[in-house]
C-alpha atoms as a PDB file:
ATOM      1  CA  UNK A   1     -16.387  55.077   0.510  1.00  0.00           C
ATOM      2  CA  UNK A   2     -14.823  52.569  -2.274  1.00  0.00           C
ATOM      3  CA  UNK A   3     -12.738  53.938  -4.430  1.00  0.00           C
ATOM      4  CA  UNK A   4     -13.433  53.336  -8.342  1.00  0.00           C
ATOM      5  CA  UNK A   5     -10.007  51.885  -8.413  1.00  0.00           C
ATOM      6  CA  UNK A   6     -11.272  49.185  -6.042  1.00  0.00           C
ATOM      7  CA  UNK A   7     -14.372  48.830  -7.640  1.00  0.00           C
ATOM      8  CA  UNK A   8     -12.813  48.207 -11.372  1.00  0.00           C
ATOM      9  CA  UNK A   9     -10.246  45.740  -9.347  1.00  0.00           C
ATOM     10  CA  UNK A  10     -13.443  43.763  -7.917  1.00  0.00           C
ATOM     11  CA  UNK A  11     -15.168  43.710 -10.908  1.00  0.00           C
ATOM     12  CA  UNK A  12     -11.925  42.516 -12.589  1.00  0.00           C
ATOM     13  CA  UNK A  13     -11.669  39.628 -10.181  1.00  0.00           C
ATOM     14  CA  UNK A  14     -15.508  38.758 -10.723  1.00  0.00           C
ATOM     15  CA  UNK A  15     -15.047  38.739 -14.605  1.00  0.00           C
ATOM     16  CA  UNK A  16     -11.685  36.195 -14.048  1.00  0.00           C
ATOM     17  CA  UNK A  17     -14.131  33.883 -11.797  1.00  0.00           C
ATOM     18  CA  UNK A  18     -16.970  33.685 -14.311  1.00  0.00           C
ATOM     19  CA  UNK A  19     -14.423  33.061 -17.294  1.00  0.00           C
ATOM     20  CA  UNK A  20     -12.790  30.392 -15.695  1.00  0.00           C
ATOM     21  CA  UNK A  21     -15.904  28.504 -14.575  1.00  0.00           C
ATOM     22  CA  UNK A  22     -17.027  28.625 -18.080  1.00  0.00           C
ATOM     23  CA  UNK A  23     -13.589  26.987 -19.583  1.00  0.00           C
ATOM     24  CA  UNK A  24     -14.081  24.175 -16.799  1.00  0.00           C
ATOM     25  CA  UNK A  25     -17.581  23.716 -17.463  1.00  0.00           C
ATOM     26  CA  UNK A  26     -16.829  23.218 -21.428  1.00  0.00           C
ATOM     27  CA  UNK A  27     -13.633  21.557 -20.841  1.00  0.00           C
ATOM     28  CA  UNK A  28     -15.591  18.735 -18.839  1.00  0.00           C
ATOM     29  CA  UNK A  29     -18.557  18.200 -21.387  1.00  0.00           C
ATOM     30  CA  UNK A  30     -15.776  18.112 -24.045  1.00  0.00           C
ATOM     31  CA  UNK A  31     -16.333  14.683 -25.893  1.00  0.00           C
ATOM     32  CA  UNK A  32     -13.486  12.268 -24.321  1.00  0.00           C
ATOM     33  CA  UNK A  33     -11.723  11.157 -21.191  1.00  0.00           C
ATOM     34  CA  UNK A  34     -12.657  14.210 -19.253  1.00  0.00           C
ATOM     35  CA  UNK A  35     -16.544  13.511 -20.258  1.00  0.00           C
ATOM     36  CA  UNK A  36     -15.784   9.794 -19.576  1.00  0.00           C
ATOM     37  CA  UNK A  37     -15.103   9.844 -15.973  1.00  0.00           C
ATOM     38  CA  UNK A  38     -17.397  12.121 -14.554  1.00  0.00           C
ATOM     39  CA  UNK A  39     -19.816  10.343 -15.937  1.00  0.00           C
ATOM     40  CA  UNK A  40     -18.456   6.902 -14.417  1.00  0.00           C
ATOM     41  CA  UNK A  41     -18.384   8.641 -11.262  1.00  0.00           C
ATOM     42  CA  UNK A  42     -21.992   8.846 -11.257  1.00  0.00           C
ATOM     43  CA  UNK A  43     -23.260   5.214 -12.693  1.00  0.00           C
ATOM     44  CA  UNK A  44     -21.956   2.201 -13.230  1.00  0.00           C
ATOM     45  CA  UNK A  45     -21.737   1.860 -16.771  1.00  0.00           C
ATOM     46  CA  UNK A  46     -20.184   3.101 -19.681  1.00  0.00           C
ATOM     47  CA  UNK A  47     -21.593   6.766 -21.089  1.00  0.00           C
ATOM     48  CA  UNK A  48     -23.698   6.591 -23.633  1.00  0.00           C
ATOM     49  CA  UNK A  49     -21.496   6.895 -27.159  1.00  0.00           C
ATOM     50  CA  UNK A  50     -18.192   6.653 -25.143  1.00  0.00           C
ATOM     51  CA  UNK A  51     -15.675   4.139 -27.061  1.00  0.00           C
ATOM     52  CA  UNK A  52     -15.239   0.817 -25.260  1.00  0.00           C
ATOM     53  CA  UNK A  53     -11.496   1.514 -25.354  1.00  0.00           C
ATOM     54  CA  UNK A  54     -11.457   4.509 -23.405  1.00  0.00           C
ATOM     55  CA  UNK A  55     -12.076   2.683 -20.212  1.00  0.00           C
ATOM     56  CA  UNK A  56     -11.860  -1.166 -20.175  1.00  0.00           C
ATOM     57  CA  UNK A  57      -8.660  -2.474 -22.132  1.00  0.00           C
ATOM     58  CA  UNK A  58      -9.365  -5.147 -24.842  1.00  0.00           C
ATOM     59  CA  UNK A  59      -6.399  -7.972 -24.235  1.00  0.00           C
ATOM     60  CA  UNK A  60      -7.354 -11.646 -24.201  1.00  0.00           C
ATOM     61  CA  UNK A  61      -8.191 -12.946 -20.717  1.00  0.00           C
ATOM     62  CA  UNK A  62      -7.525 -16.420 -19.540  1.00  0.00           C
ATOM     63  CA  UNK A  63      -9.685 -17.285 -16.648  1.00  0.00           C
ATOM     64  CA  UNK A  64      -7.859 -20.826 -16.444  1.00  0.00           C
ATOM     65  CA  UNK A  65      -6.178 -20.602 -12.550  1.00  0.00           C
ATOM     66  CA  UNK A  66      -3.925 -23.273 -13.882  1.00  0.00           C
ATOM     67  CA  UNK A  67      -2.401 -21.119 -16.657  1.00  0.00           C
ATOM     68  CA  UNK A  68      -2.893 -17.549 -15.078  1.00  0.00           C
ATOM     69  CA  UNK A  69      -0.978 -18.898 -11.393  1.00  0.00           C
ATOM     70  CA  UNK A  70       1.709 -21.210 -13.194  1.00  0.00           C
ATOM     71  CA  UNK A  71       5.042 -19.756 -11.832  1.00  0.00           C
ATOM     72  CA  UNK A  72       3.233 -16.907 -10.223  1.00  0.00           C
ATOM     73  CA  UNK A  73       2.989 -16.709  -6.400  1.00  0.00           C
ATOM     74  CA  UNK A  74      -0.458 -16.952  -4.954  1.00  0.00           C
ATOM     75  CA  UNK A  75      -1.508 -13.570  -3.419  1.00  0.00           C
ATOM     76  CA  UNK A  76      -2.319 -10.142  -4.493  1.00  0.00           C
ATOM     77  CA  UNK A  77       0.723  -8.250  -4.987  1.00  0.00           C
ATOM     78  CA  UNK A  78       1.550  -5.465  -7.182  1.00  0.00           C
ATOM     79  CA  UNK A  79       2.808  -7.386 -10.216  1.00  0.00           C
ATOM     80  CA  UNK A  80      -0.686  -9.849  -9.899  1.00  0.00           C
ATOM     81  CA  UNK A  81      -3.052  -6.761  -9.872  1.00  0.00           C
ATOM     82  CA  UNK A  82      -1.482  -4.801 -12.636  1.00  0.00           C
ATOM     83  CA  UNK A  83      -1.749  -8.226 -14.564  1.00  0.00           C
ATOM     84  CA  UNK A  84      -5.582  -8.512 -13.571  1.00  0.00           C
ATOM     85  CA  UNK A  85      -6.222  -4.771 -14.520  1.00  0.00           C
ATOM     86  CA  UNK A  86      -4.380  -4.668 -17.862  1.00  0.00           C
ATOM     87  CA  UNK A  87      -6.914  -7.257 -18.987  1.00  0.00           C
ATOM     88  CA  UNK A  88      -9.875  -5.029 -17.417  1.00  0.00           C
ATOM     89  CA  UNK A  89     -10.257  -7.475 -14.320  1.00  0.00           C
ATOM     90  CA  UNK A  90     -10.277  -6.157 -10.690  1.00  0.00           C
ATOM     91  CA  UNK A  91      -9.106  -9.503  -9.790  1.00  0.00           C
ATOM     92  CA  UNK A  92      -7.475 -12.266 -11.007  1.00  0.00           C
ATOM     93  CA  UNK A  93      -9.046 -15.937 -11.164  1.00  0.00           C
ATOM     94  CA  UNK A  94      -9.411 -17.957  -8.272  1.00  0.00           C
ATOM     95  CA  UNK A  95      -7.234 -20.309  -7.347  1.00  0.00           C
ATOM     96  CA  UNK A  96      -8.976 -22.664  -5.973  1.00  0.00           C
ATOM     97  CA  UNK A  97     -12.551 -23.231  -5.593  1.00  0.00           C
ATOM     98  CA  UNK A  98     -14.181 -22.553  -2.067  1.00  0.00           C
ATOM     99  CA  UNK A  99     -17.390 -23.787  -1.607  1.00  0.00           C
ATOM    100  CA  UNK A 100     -18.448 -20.428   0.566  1.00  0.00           C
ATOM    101  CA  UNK A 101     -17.596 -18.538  -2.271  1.00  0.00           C
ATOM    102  CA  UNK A 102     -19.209 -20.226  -5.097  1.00  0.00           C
ATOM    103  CA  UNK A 103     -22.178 -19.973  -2.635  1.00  0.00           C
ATOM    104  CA  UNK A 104     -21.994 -16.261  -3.216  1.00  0.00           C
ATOM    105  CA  UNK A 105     -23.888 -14.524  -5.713  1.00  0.00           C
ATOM    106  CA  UNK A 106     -21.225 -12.864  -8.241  1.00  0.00           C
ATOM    107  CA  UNK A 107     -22.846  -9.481  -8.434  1.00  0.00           C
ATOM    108  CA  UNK A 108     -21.217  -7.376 -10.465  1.00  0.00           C
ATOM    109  CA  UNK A 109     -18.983  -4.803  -8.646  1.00  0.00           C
ATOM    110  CA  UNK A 110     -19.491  -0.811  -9.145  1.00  0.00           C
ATOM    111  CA  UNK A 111     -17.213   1.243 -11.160  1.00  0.00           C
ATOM    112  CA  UNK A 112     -14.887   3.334  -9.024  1.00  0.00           C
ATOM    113  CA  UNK A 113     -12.591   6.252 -10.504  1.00  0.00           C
ATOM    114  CA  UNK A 114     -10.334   7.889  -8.363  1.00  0.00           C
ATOM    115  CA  UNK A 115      -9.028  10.745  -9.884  1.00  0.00           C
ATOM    116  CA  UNK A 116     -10.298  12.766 -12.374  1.00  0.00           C
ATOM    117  CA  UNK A 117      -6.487  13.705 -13.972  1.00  0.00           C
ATOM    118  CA  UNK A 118      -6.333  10.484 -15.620  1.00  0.00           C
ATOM    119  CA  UNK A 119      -8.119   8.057 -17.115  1.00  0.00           C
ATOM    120  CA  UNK A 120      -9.270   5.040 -15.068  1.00  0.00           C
ATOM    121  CA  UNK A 121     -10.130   1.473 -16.869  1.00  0.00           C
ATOM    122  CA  UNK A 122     -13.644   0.706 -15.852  1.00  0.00           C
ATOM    123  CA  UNK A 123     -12.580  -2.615 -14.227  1.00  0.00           C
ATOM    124  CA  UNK A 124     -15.108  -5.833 -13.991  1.00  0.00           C
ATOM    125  CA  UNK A 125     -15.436  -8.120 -11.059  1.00  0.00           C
ATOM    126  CA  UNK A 126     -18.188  -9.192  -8.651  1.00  0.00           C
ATOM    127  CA  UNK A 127     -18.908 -10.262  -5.154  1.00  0.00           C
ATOM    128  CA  UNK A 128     -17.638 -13.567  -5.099  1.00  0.00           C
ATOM    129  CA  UNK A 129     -14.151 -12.551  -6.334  1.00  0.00           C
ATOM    130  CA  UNK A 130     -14.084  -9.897  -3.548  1.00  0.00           C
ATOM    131  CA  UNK A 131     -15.651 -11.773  -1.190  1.00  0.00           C
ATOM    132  CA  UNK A 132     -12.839 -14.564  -2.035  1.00  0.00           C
ATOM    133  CA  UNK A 133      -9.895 -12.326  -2.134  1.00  0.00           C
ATOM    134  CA  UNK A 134     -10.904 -10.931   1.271  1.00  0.00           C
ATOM    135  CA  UNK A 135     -11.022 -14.574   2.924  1.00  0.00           C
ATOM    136  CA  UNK A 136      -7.458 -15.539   1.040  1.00  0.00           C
ATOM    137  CA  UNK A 137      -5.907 -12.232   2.393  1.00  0.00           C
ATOM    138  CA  UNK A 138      -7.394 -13.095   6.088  1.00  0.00           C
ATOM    139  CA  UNK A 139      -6.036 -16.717   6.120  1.00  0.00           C
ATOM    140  CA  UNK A 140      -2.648 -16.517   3.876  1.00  0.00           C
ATOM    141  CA  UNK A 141       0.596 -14.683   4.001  1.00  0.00           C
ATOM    142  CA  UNK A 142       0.229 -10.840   2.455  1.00  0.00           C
ATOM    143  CA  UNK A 143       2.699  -9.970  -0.597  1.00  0.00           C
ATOM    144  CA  UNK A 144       6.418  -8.098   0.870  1.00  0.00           C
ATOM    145  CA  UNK A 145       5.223  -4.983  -0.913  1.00  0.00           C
ATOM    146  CA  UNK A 146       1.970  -4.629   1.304  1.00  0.00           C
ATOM    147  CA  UNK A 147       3.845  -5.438   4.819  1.00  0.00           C
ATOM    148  CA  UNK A 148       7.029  -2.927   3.259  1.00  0.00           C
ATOM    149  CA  UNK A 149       4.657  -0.436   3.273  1.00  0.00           C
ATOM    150  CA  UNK A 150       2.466  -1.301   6.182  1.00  0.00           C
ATOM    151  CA  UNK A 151       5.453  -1.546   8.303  1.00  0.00           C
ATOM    152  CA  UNK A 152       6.977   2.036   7.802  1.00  0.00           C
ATOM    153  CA  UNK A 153       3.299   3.027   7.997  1.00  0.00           C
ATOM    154  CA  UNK A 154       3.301   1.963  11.762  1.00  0.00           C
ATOM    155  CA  UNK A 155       6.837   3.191  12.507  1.00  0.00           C
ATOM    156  CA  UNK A 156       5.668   6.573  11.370  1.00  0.00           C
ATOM    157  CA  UNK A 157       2.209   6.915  13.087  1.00  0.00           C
ATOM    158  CA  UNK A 158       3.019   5.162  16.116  1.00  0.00           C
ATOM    159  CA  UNK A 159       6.922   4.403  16.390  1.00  0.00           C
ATOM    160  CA  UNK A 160       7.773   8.231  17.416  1.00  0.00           C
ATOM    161  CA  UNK A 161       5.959   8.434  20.688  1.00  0.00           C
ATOM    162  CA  UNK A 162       7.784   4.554  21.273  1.00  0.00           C
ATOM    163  CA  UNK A 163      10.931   6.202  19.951  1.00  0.00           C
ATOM    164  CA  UNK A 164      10.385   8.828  22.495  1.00  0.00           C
ATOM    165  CA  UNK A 165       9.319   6.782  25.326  1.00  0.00           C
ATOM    166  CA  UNK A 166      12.204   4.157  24.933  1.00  0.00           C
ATOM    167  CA  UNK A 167      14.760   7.260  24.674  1.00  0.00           C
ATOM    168  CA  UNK A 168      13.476   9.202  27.977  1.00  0.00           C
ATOM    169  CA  UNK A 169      13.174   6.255  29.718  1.00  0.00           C
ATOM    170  CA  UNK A 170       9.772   5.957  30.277  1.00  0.00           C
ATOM    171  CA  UNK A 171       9.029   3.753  32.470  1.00  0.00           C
ATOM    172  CA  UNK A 172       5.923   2.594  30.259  1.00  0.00           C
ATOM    173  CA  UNK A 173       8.533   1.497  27.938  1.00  0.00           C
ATOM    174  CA  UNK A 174       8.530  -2.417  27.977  1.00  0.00           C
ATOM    175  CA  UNK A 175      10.061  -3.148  24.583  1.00  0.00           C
ATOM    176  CA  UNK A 176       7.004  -5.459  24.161  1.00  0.00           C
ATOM    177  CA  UNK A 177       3.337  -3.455  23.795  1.00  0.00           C
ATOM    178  CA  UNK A 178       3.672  -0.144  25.335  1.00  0.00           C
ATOM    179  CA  UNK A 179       1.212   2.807  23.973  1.00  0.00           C
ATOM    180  CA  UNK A 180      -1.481   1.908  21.795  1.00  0.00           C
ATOM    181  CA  UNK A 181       0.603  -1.232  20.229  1.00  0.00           C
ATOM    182  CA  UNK A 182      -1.589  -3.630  22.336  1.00  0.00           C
ATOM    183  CA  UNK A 183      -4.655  -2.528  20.310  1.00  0.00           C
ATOM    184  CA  UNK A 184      -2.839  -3.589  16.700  1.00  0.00           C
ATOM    185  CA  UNK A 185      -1.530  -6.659  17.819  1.00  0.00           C
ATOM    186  CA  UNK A 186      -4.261  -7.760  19.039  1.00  0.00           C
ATOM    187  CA  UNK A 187      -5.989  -6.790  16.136  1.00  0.00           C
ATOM    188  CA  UNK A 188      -3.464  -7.222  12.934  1.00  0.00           C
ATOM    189  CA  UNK A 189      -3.149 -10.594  13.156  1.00  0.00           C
ATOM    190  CA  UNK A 190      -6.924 -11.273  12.829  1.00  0.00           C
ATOM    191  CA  UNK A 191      -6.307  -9.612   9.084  1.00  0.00           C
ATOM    192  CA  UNK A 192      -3.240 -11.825   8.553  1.00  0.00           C
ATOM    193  CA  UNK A 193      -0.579  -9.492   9.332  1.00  0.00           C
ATOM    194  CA  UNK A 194       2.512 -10.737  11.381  1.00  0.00           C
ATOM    195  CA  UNK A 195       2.974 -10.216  14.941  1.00  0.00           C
ATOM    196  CA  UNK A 196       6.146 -10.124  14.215  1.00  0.00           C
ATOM    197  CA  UNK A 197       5.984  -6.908  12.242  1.00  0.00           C
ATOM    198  CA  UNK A 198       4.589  -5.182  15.453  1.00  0.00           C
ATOM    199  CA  UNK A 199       7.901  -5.376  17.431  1.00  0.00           C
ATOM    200  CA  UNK A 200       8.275  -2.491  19.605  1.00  0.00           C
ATOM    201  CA  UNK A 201      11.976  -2.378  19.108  1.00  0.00           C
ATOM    202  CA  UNK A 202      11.805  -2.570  15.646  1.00  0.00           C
ATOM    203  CA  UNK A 203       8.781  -0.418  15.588  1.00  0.00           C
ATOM    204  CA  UNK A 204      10.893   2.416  17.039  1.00  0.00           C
ATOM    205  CA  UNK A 205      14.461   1.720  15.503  1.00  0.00           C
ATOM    206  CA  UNK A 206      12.501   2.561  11.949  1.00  0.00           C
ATOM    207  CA  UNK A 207      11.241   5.217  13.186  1.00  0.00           C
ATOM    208  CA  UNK A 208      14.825   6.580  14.492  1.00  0.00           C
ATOM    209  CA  UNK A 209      16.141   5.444  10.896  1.00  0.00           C
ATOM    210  CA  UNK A 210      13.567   8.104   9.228  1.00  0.00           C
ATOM    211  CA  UNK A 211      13.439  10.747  11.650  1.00  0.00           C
ATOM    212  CA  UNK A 212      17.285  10.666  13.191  1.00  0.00           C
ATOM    213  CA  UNK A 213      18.160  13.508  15.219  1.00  0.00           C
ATOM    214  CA  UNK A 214      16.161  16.208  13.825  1.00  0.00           C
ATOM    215  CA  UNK A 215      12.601  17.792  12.939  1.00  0.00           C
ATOM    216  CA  UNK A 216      10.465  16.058  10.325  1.00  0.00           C
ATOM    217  CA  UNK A 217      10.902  17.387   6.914  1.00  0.00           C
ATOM    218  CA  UNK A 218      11.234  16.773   2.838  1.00  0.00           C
ATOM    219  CA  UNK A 219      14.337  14.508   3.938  1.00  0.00           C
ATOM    220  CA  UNK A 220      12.834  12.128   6.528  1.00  0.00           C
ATOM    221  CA  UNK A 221       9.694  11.999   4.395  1.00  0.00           C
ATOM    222  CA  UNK A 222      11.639  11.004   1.351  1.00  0.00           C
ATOM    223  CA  UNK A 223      13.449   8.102   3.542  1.00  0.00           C
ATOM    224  CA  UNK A 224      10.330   6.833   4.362  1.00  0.00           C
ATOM    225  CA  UNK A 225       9.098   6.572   1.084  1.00  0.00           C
ATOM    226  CA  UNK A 226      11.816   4.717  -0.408  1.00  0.00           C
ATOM    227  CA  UNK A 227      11.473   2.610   2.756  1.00  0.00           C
ATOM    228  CA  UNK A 228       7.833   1.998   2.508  1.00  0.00           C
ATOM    229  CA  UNK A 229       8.292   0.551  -1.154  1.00  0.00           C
ATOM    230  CA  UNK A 230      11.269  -2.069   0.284  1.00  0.00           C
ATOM    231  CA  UNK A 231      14.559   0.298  -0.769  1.00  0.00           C
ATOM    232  CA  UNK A 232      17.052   0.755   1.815  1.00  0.00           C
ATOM    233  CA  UNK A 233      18.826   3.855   0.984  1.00  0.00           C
ATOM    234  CA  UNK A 234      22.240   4.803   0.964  1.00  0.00           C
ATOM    235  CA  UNK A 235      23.986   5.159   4.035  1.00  0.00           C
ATOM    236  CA  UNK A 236      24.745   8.712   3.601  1.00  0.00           C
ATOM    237  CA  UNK A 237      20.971   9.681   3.313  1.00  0.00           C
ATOM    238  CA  UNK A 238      20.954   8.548   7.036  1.00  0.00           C
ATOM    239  CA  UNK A 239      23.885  10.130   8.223  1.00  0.00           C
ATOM    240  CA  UNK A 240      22.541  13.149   6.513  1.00  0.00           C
ATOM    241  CA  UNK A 241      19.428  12.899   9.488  1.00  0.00           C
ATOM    242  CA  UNK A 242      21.891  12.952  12.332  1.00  0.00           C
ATOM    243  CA  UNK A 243      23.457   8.873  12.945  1.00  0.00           C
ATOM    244  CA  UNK A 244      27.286   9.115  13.605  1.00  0.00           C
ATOM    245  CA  UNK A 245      28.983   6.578  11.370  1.00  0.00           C
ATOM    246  CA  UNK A 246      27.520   3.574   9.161  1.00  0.00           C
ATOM    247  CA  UNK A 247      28.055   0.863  12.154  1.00  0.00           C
ATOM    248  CA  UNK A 248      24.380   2.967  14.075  1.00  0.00           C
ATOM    249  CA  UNK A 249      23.090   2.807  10.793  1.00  0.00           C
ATOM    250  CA  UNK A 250      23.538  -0.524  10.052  1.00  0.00           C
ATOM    251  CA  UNK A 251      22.414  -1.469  13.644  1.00  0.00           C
ATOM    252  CA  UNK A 252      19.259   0.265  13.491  1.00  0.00           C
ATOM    253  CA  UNK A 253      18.863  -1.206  10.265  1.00  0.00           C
ATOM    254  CA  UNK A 254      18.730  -4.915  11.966  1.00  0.00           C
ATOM    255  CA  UNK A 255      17.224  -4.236  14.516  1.00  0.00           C
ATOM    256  CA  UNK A 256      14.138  -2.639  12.361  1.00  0.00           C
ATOM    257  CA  UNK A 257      14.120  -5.459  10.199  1.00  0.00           C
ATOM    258  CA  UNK A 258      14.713  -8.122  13.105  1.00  0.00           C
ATOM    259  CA  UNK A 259      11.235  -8.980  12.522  1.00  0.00           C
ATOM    260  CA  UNK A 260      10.888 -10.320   8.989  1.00  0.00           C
ATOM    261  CA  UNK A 261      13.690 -13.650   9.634  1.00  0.00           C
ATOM    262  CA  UNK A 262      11.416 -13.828  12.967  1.00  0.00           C
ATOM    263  CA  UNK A 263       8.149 -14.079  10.717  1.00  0.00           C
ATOM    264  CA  UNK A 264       9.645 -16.295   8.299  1.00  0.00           C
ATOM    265  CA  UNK A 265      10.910 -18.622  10.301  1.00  0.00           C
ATOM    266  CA  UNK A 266       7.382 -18.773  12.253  1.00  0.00           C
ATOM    267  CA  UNK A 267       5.588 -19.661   8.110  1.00  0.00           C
ATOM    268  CA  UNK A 268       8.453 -22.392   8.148  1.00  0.00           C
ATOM    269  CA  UNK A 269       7.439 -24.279  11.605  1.00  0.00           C
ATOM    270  CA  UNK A 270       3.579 -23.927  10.805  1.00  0.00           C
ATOM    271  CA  UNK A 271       4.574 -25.595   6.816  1.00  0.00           C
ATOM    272  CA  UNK A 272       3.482 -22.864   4.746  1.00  0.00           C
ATOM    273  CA  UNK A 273       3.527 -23.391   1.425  1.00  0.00           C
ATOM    274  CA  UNK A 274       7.930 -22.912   0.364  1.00  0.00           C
ATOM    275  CA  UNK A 275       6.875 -20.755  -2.727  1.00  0.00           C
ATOM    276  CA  UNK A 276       5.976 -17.922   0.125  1.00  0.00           C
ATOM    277  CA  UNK A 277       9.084 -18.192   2.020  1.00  0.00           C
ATOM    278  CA  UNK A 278      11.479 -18.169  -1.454  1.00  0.00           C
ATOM    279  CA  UNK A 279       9.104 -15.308  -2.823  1.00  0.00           C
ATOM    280  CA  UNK A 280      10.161 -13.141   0.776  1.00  0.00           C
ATOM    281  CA  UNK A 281      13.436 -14.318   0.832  1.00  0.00           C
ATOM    282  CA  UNK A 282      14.302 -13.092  -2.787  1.00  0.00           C
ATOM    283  CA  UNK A 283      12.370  -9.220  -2.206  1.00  0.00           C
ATOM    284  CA  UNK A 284      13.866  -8.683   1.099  1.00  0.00           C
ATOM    285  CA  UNK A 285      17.719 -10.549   0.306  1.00  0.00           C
ATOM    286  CA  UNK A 286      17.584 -12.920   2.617  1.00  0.00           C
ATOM    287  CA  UNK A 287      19.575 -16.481   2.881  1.00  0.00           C
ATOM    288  CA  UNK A 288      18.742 -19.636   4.598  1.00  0.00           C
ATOM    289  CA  UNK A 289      21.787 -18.985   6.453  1.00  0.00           C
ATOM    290  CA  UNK A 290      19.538 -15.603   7.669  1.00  0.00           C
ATOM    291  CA  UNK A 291      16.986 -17.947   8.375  1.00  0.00           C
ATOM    292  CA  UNK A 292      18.692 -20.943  10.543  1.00  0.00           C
ATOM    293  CA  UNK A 293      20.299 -17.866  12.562  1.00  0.00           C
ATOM    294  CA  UNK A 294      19.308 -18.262  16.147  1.00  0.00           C
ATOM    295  CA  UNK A 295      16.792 -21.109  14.966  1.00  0.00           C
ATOM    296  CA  UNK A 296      18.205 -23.399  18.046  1.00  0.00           C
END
């Protein structure tokens, strides 16, 4: 039989329950941000009565390519897309006109807020500029910030069973496309990502610079993420994971990063466009001297 102790105790966790939902029911309908989103969640225009200024910014927007591109570098990196969404764009203007594009209806796009801690600028584009974008980041080199990322991405998910294969000798080991590494690099480079970035060696020698000699945990995941946004940390963070002296770290730090003078070199023989290659070389410190290295 339940005690009346127990019973006050359930009721007292009921009455907790109920008062809670009620404060997040109100706080939601509360006039605002809150009240702003979840209704932009569920259509694709502003709320009725909601001030223009709570979700679309109101700065002056040049659509001129000419003046928005000059001394910019064409592609869709971090610095272009915060530029695009502080004037309420999702994208910013094309630069170029392609004739498969401009055959595409421009649609508006839907409204898409992610969280519901913040609030999130109802951003305009349409089909054409997404259809556009998609094309340019198929057929053109991808900012250093995306392939940073992308990169340590890779050397976490699939670098540890290389890591492990390469150290117990596995005989599946090739230092080319063992594992599941065929699949992306077959793949990648249909999207525009570099071959080069799928280097087994360098694949694996990442992920031996996050993980070193011991478990995964707060430490390893931290090196990653300072990794994944282009930082190379200090060398005592690494030593800190197990490496004996700076000279492994600093080896394991080449060899990881082997590929990008490979990849560069590579947009150099095919004549990409220099303002690529000088945009690389300045985010990930490289030299031409880096770049005429083994060239023969």
């Amino acid at each position: 039989m339940i005690s009346k102790r127990r019973i006050l105790a359930i009721f007292a966790i009921i009455a907790v329950v109920v008062l809670l939902s009620l404060v997040g029911y109100f706080a939601v309908r509360t006039p605002g941000a809150g009240n702003t989103i979840l209704e932009l969640e569920r259509s694709d225009r502003a709320p009725d009565g909601a001030d223009d200024t709570d979700v679309s910014p109101r700065l002056e927007w040049n659509d001129d390519p000419a003046v928005f591109w000059s001394n910019r570098v064409v592609w869709l990196d971090r610095e272009v897309m915060k530029a695009a969404a502080d004037h309420g764009r999702a994208y910013p203007p094309m630069p170029y006109v392609d004739p498969e594009a401009m055959a595409i209806a421009p649609t508006p796009l839907g409204h898409h807020v992610e969280s519901l801690d913040i609030v999130v600028p109802r951003l305009k584009g349409n089909n054409r500029e997404r259809w556009f974008w998609d094309k340019f980041s198929r057929t053109h080199p991808h900012p250093p910030d995306y392939l940073d990322a992308l990169f340590v991405s890779e050397s976490v998910s699939c670098g540890d069973s290389l890591l492990t294969a390469k150290i117990n000798g596995d005989p599946r080991w090739t230092g080319k496309t063992p594992g599941g590494l065929g699949r992306l690099r077959r793949d990648y480079p249909k999207m525009g990502i570099p071959i080069e970035m799928l280097d087994a060696e360098s694949l694996a020698a990442c992920c031996h610079l996050i993980k070193g000699d011991k478990p995964w945990n707060a430490s390893s995941f931290r090196l990653s993420q300072q990794l994944a946004t282009g930082t190379i940390p200090a060398v005592e963070e690494f030593l800190e994971r197990g490496f004996e002296d700076a000279s492994e770290v600093e080896s394991e730090l080449k060899t990881a990063y082997a590929w990008r003078t490979k990849y560069l070199r590579r947009l150099r023989r095919e004549g990409t466009d220099e303002s690529y290659i000088e945009a690389y070389k300045k985010a990930w410190n490289l030299s031409e001297d880096d770049l005429r290295e083994e060239e023969e």
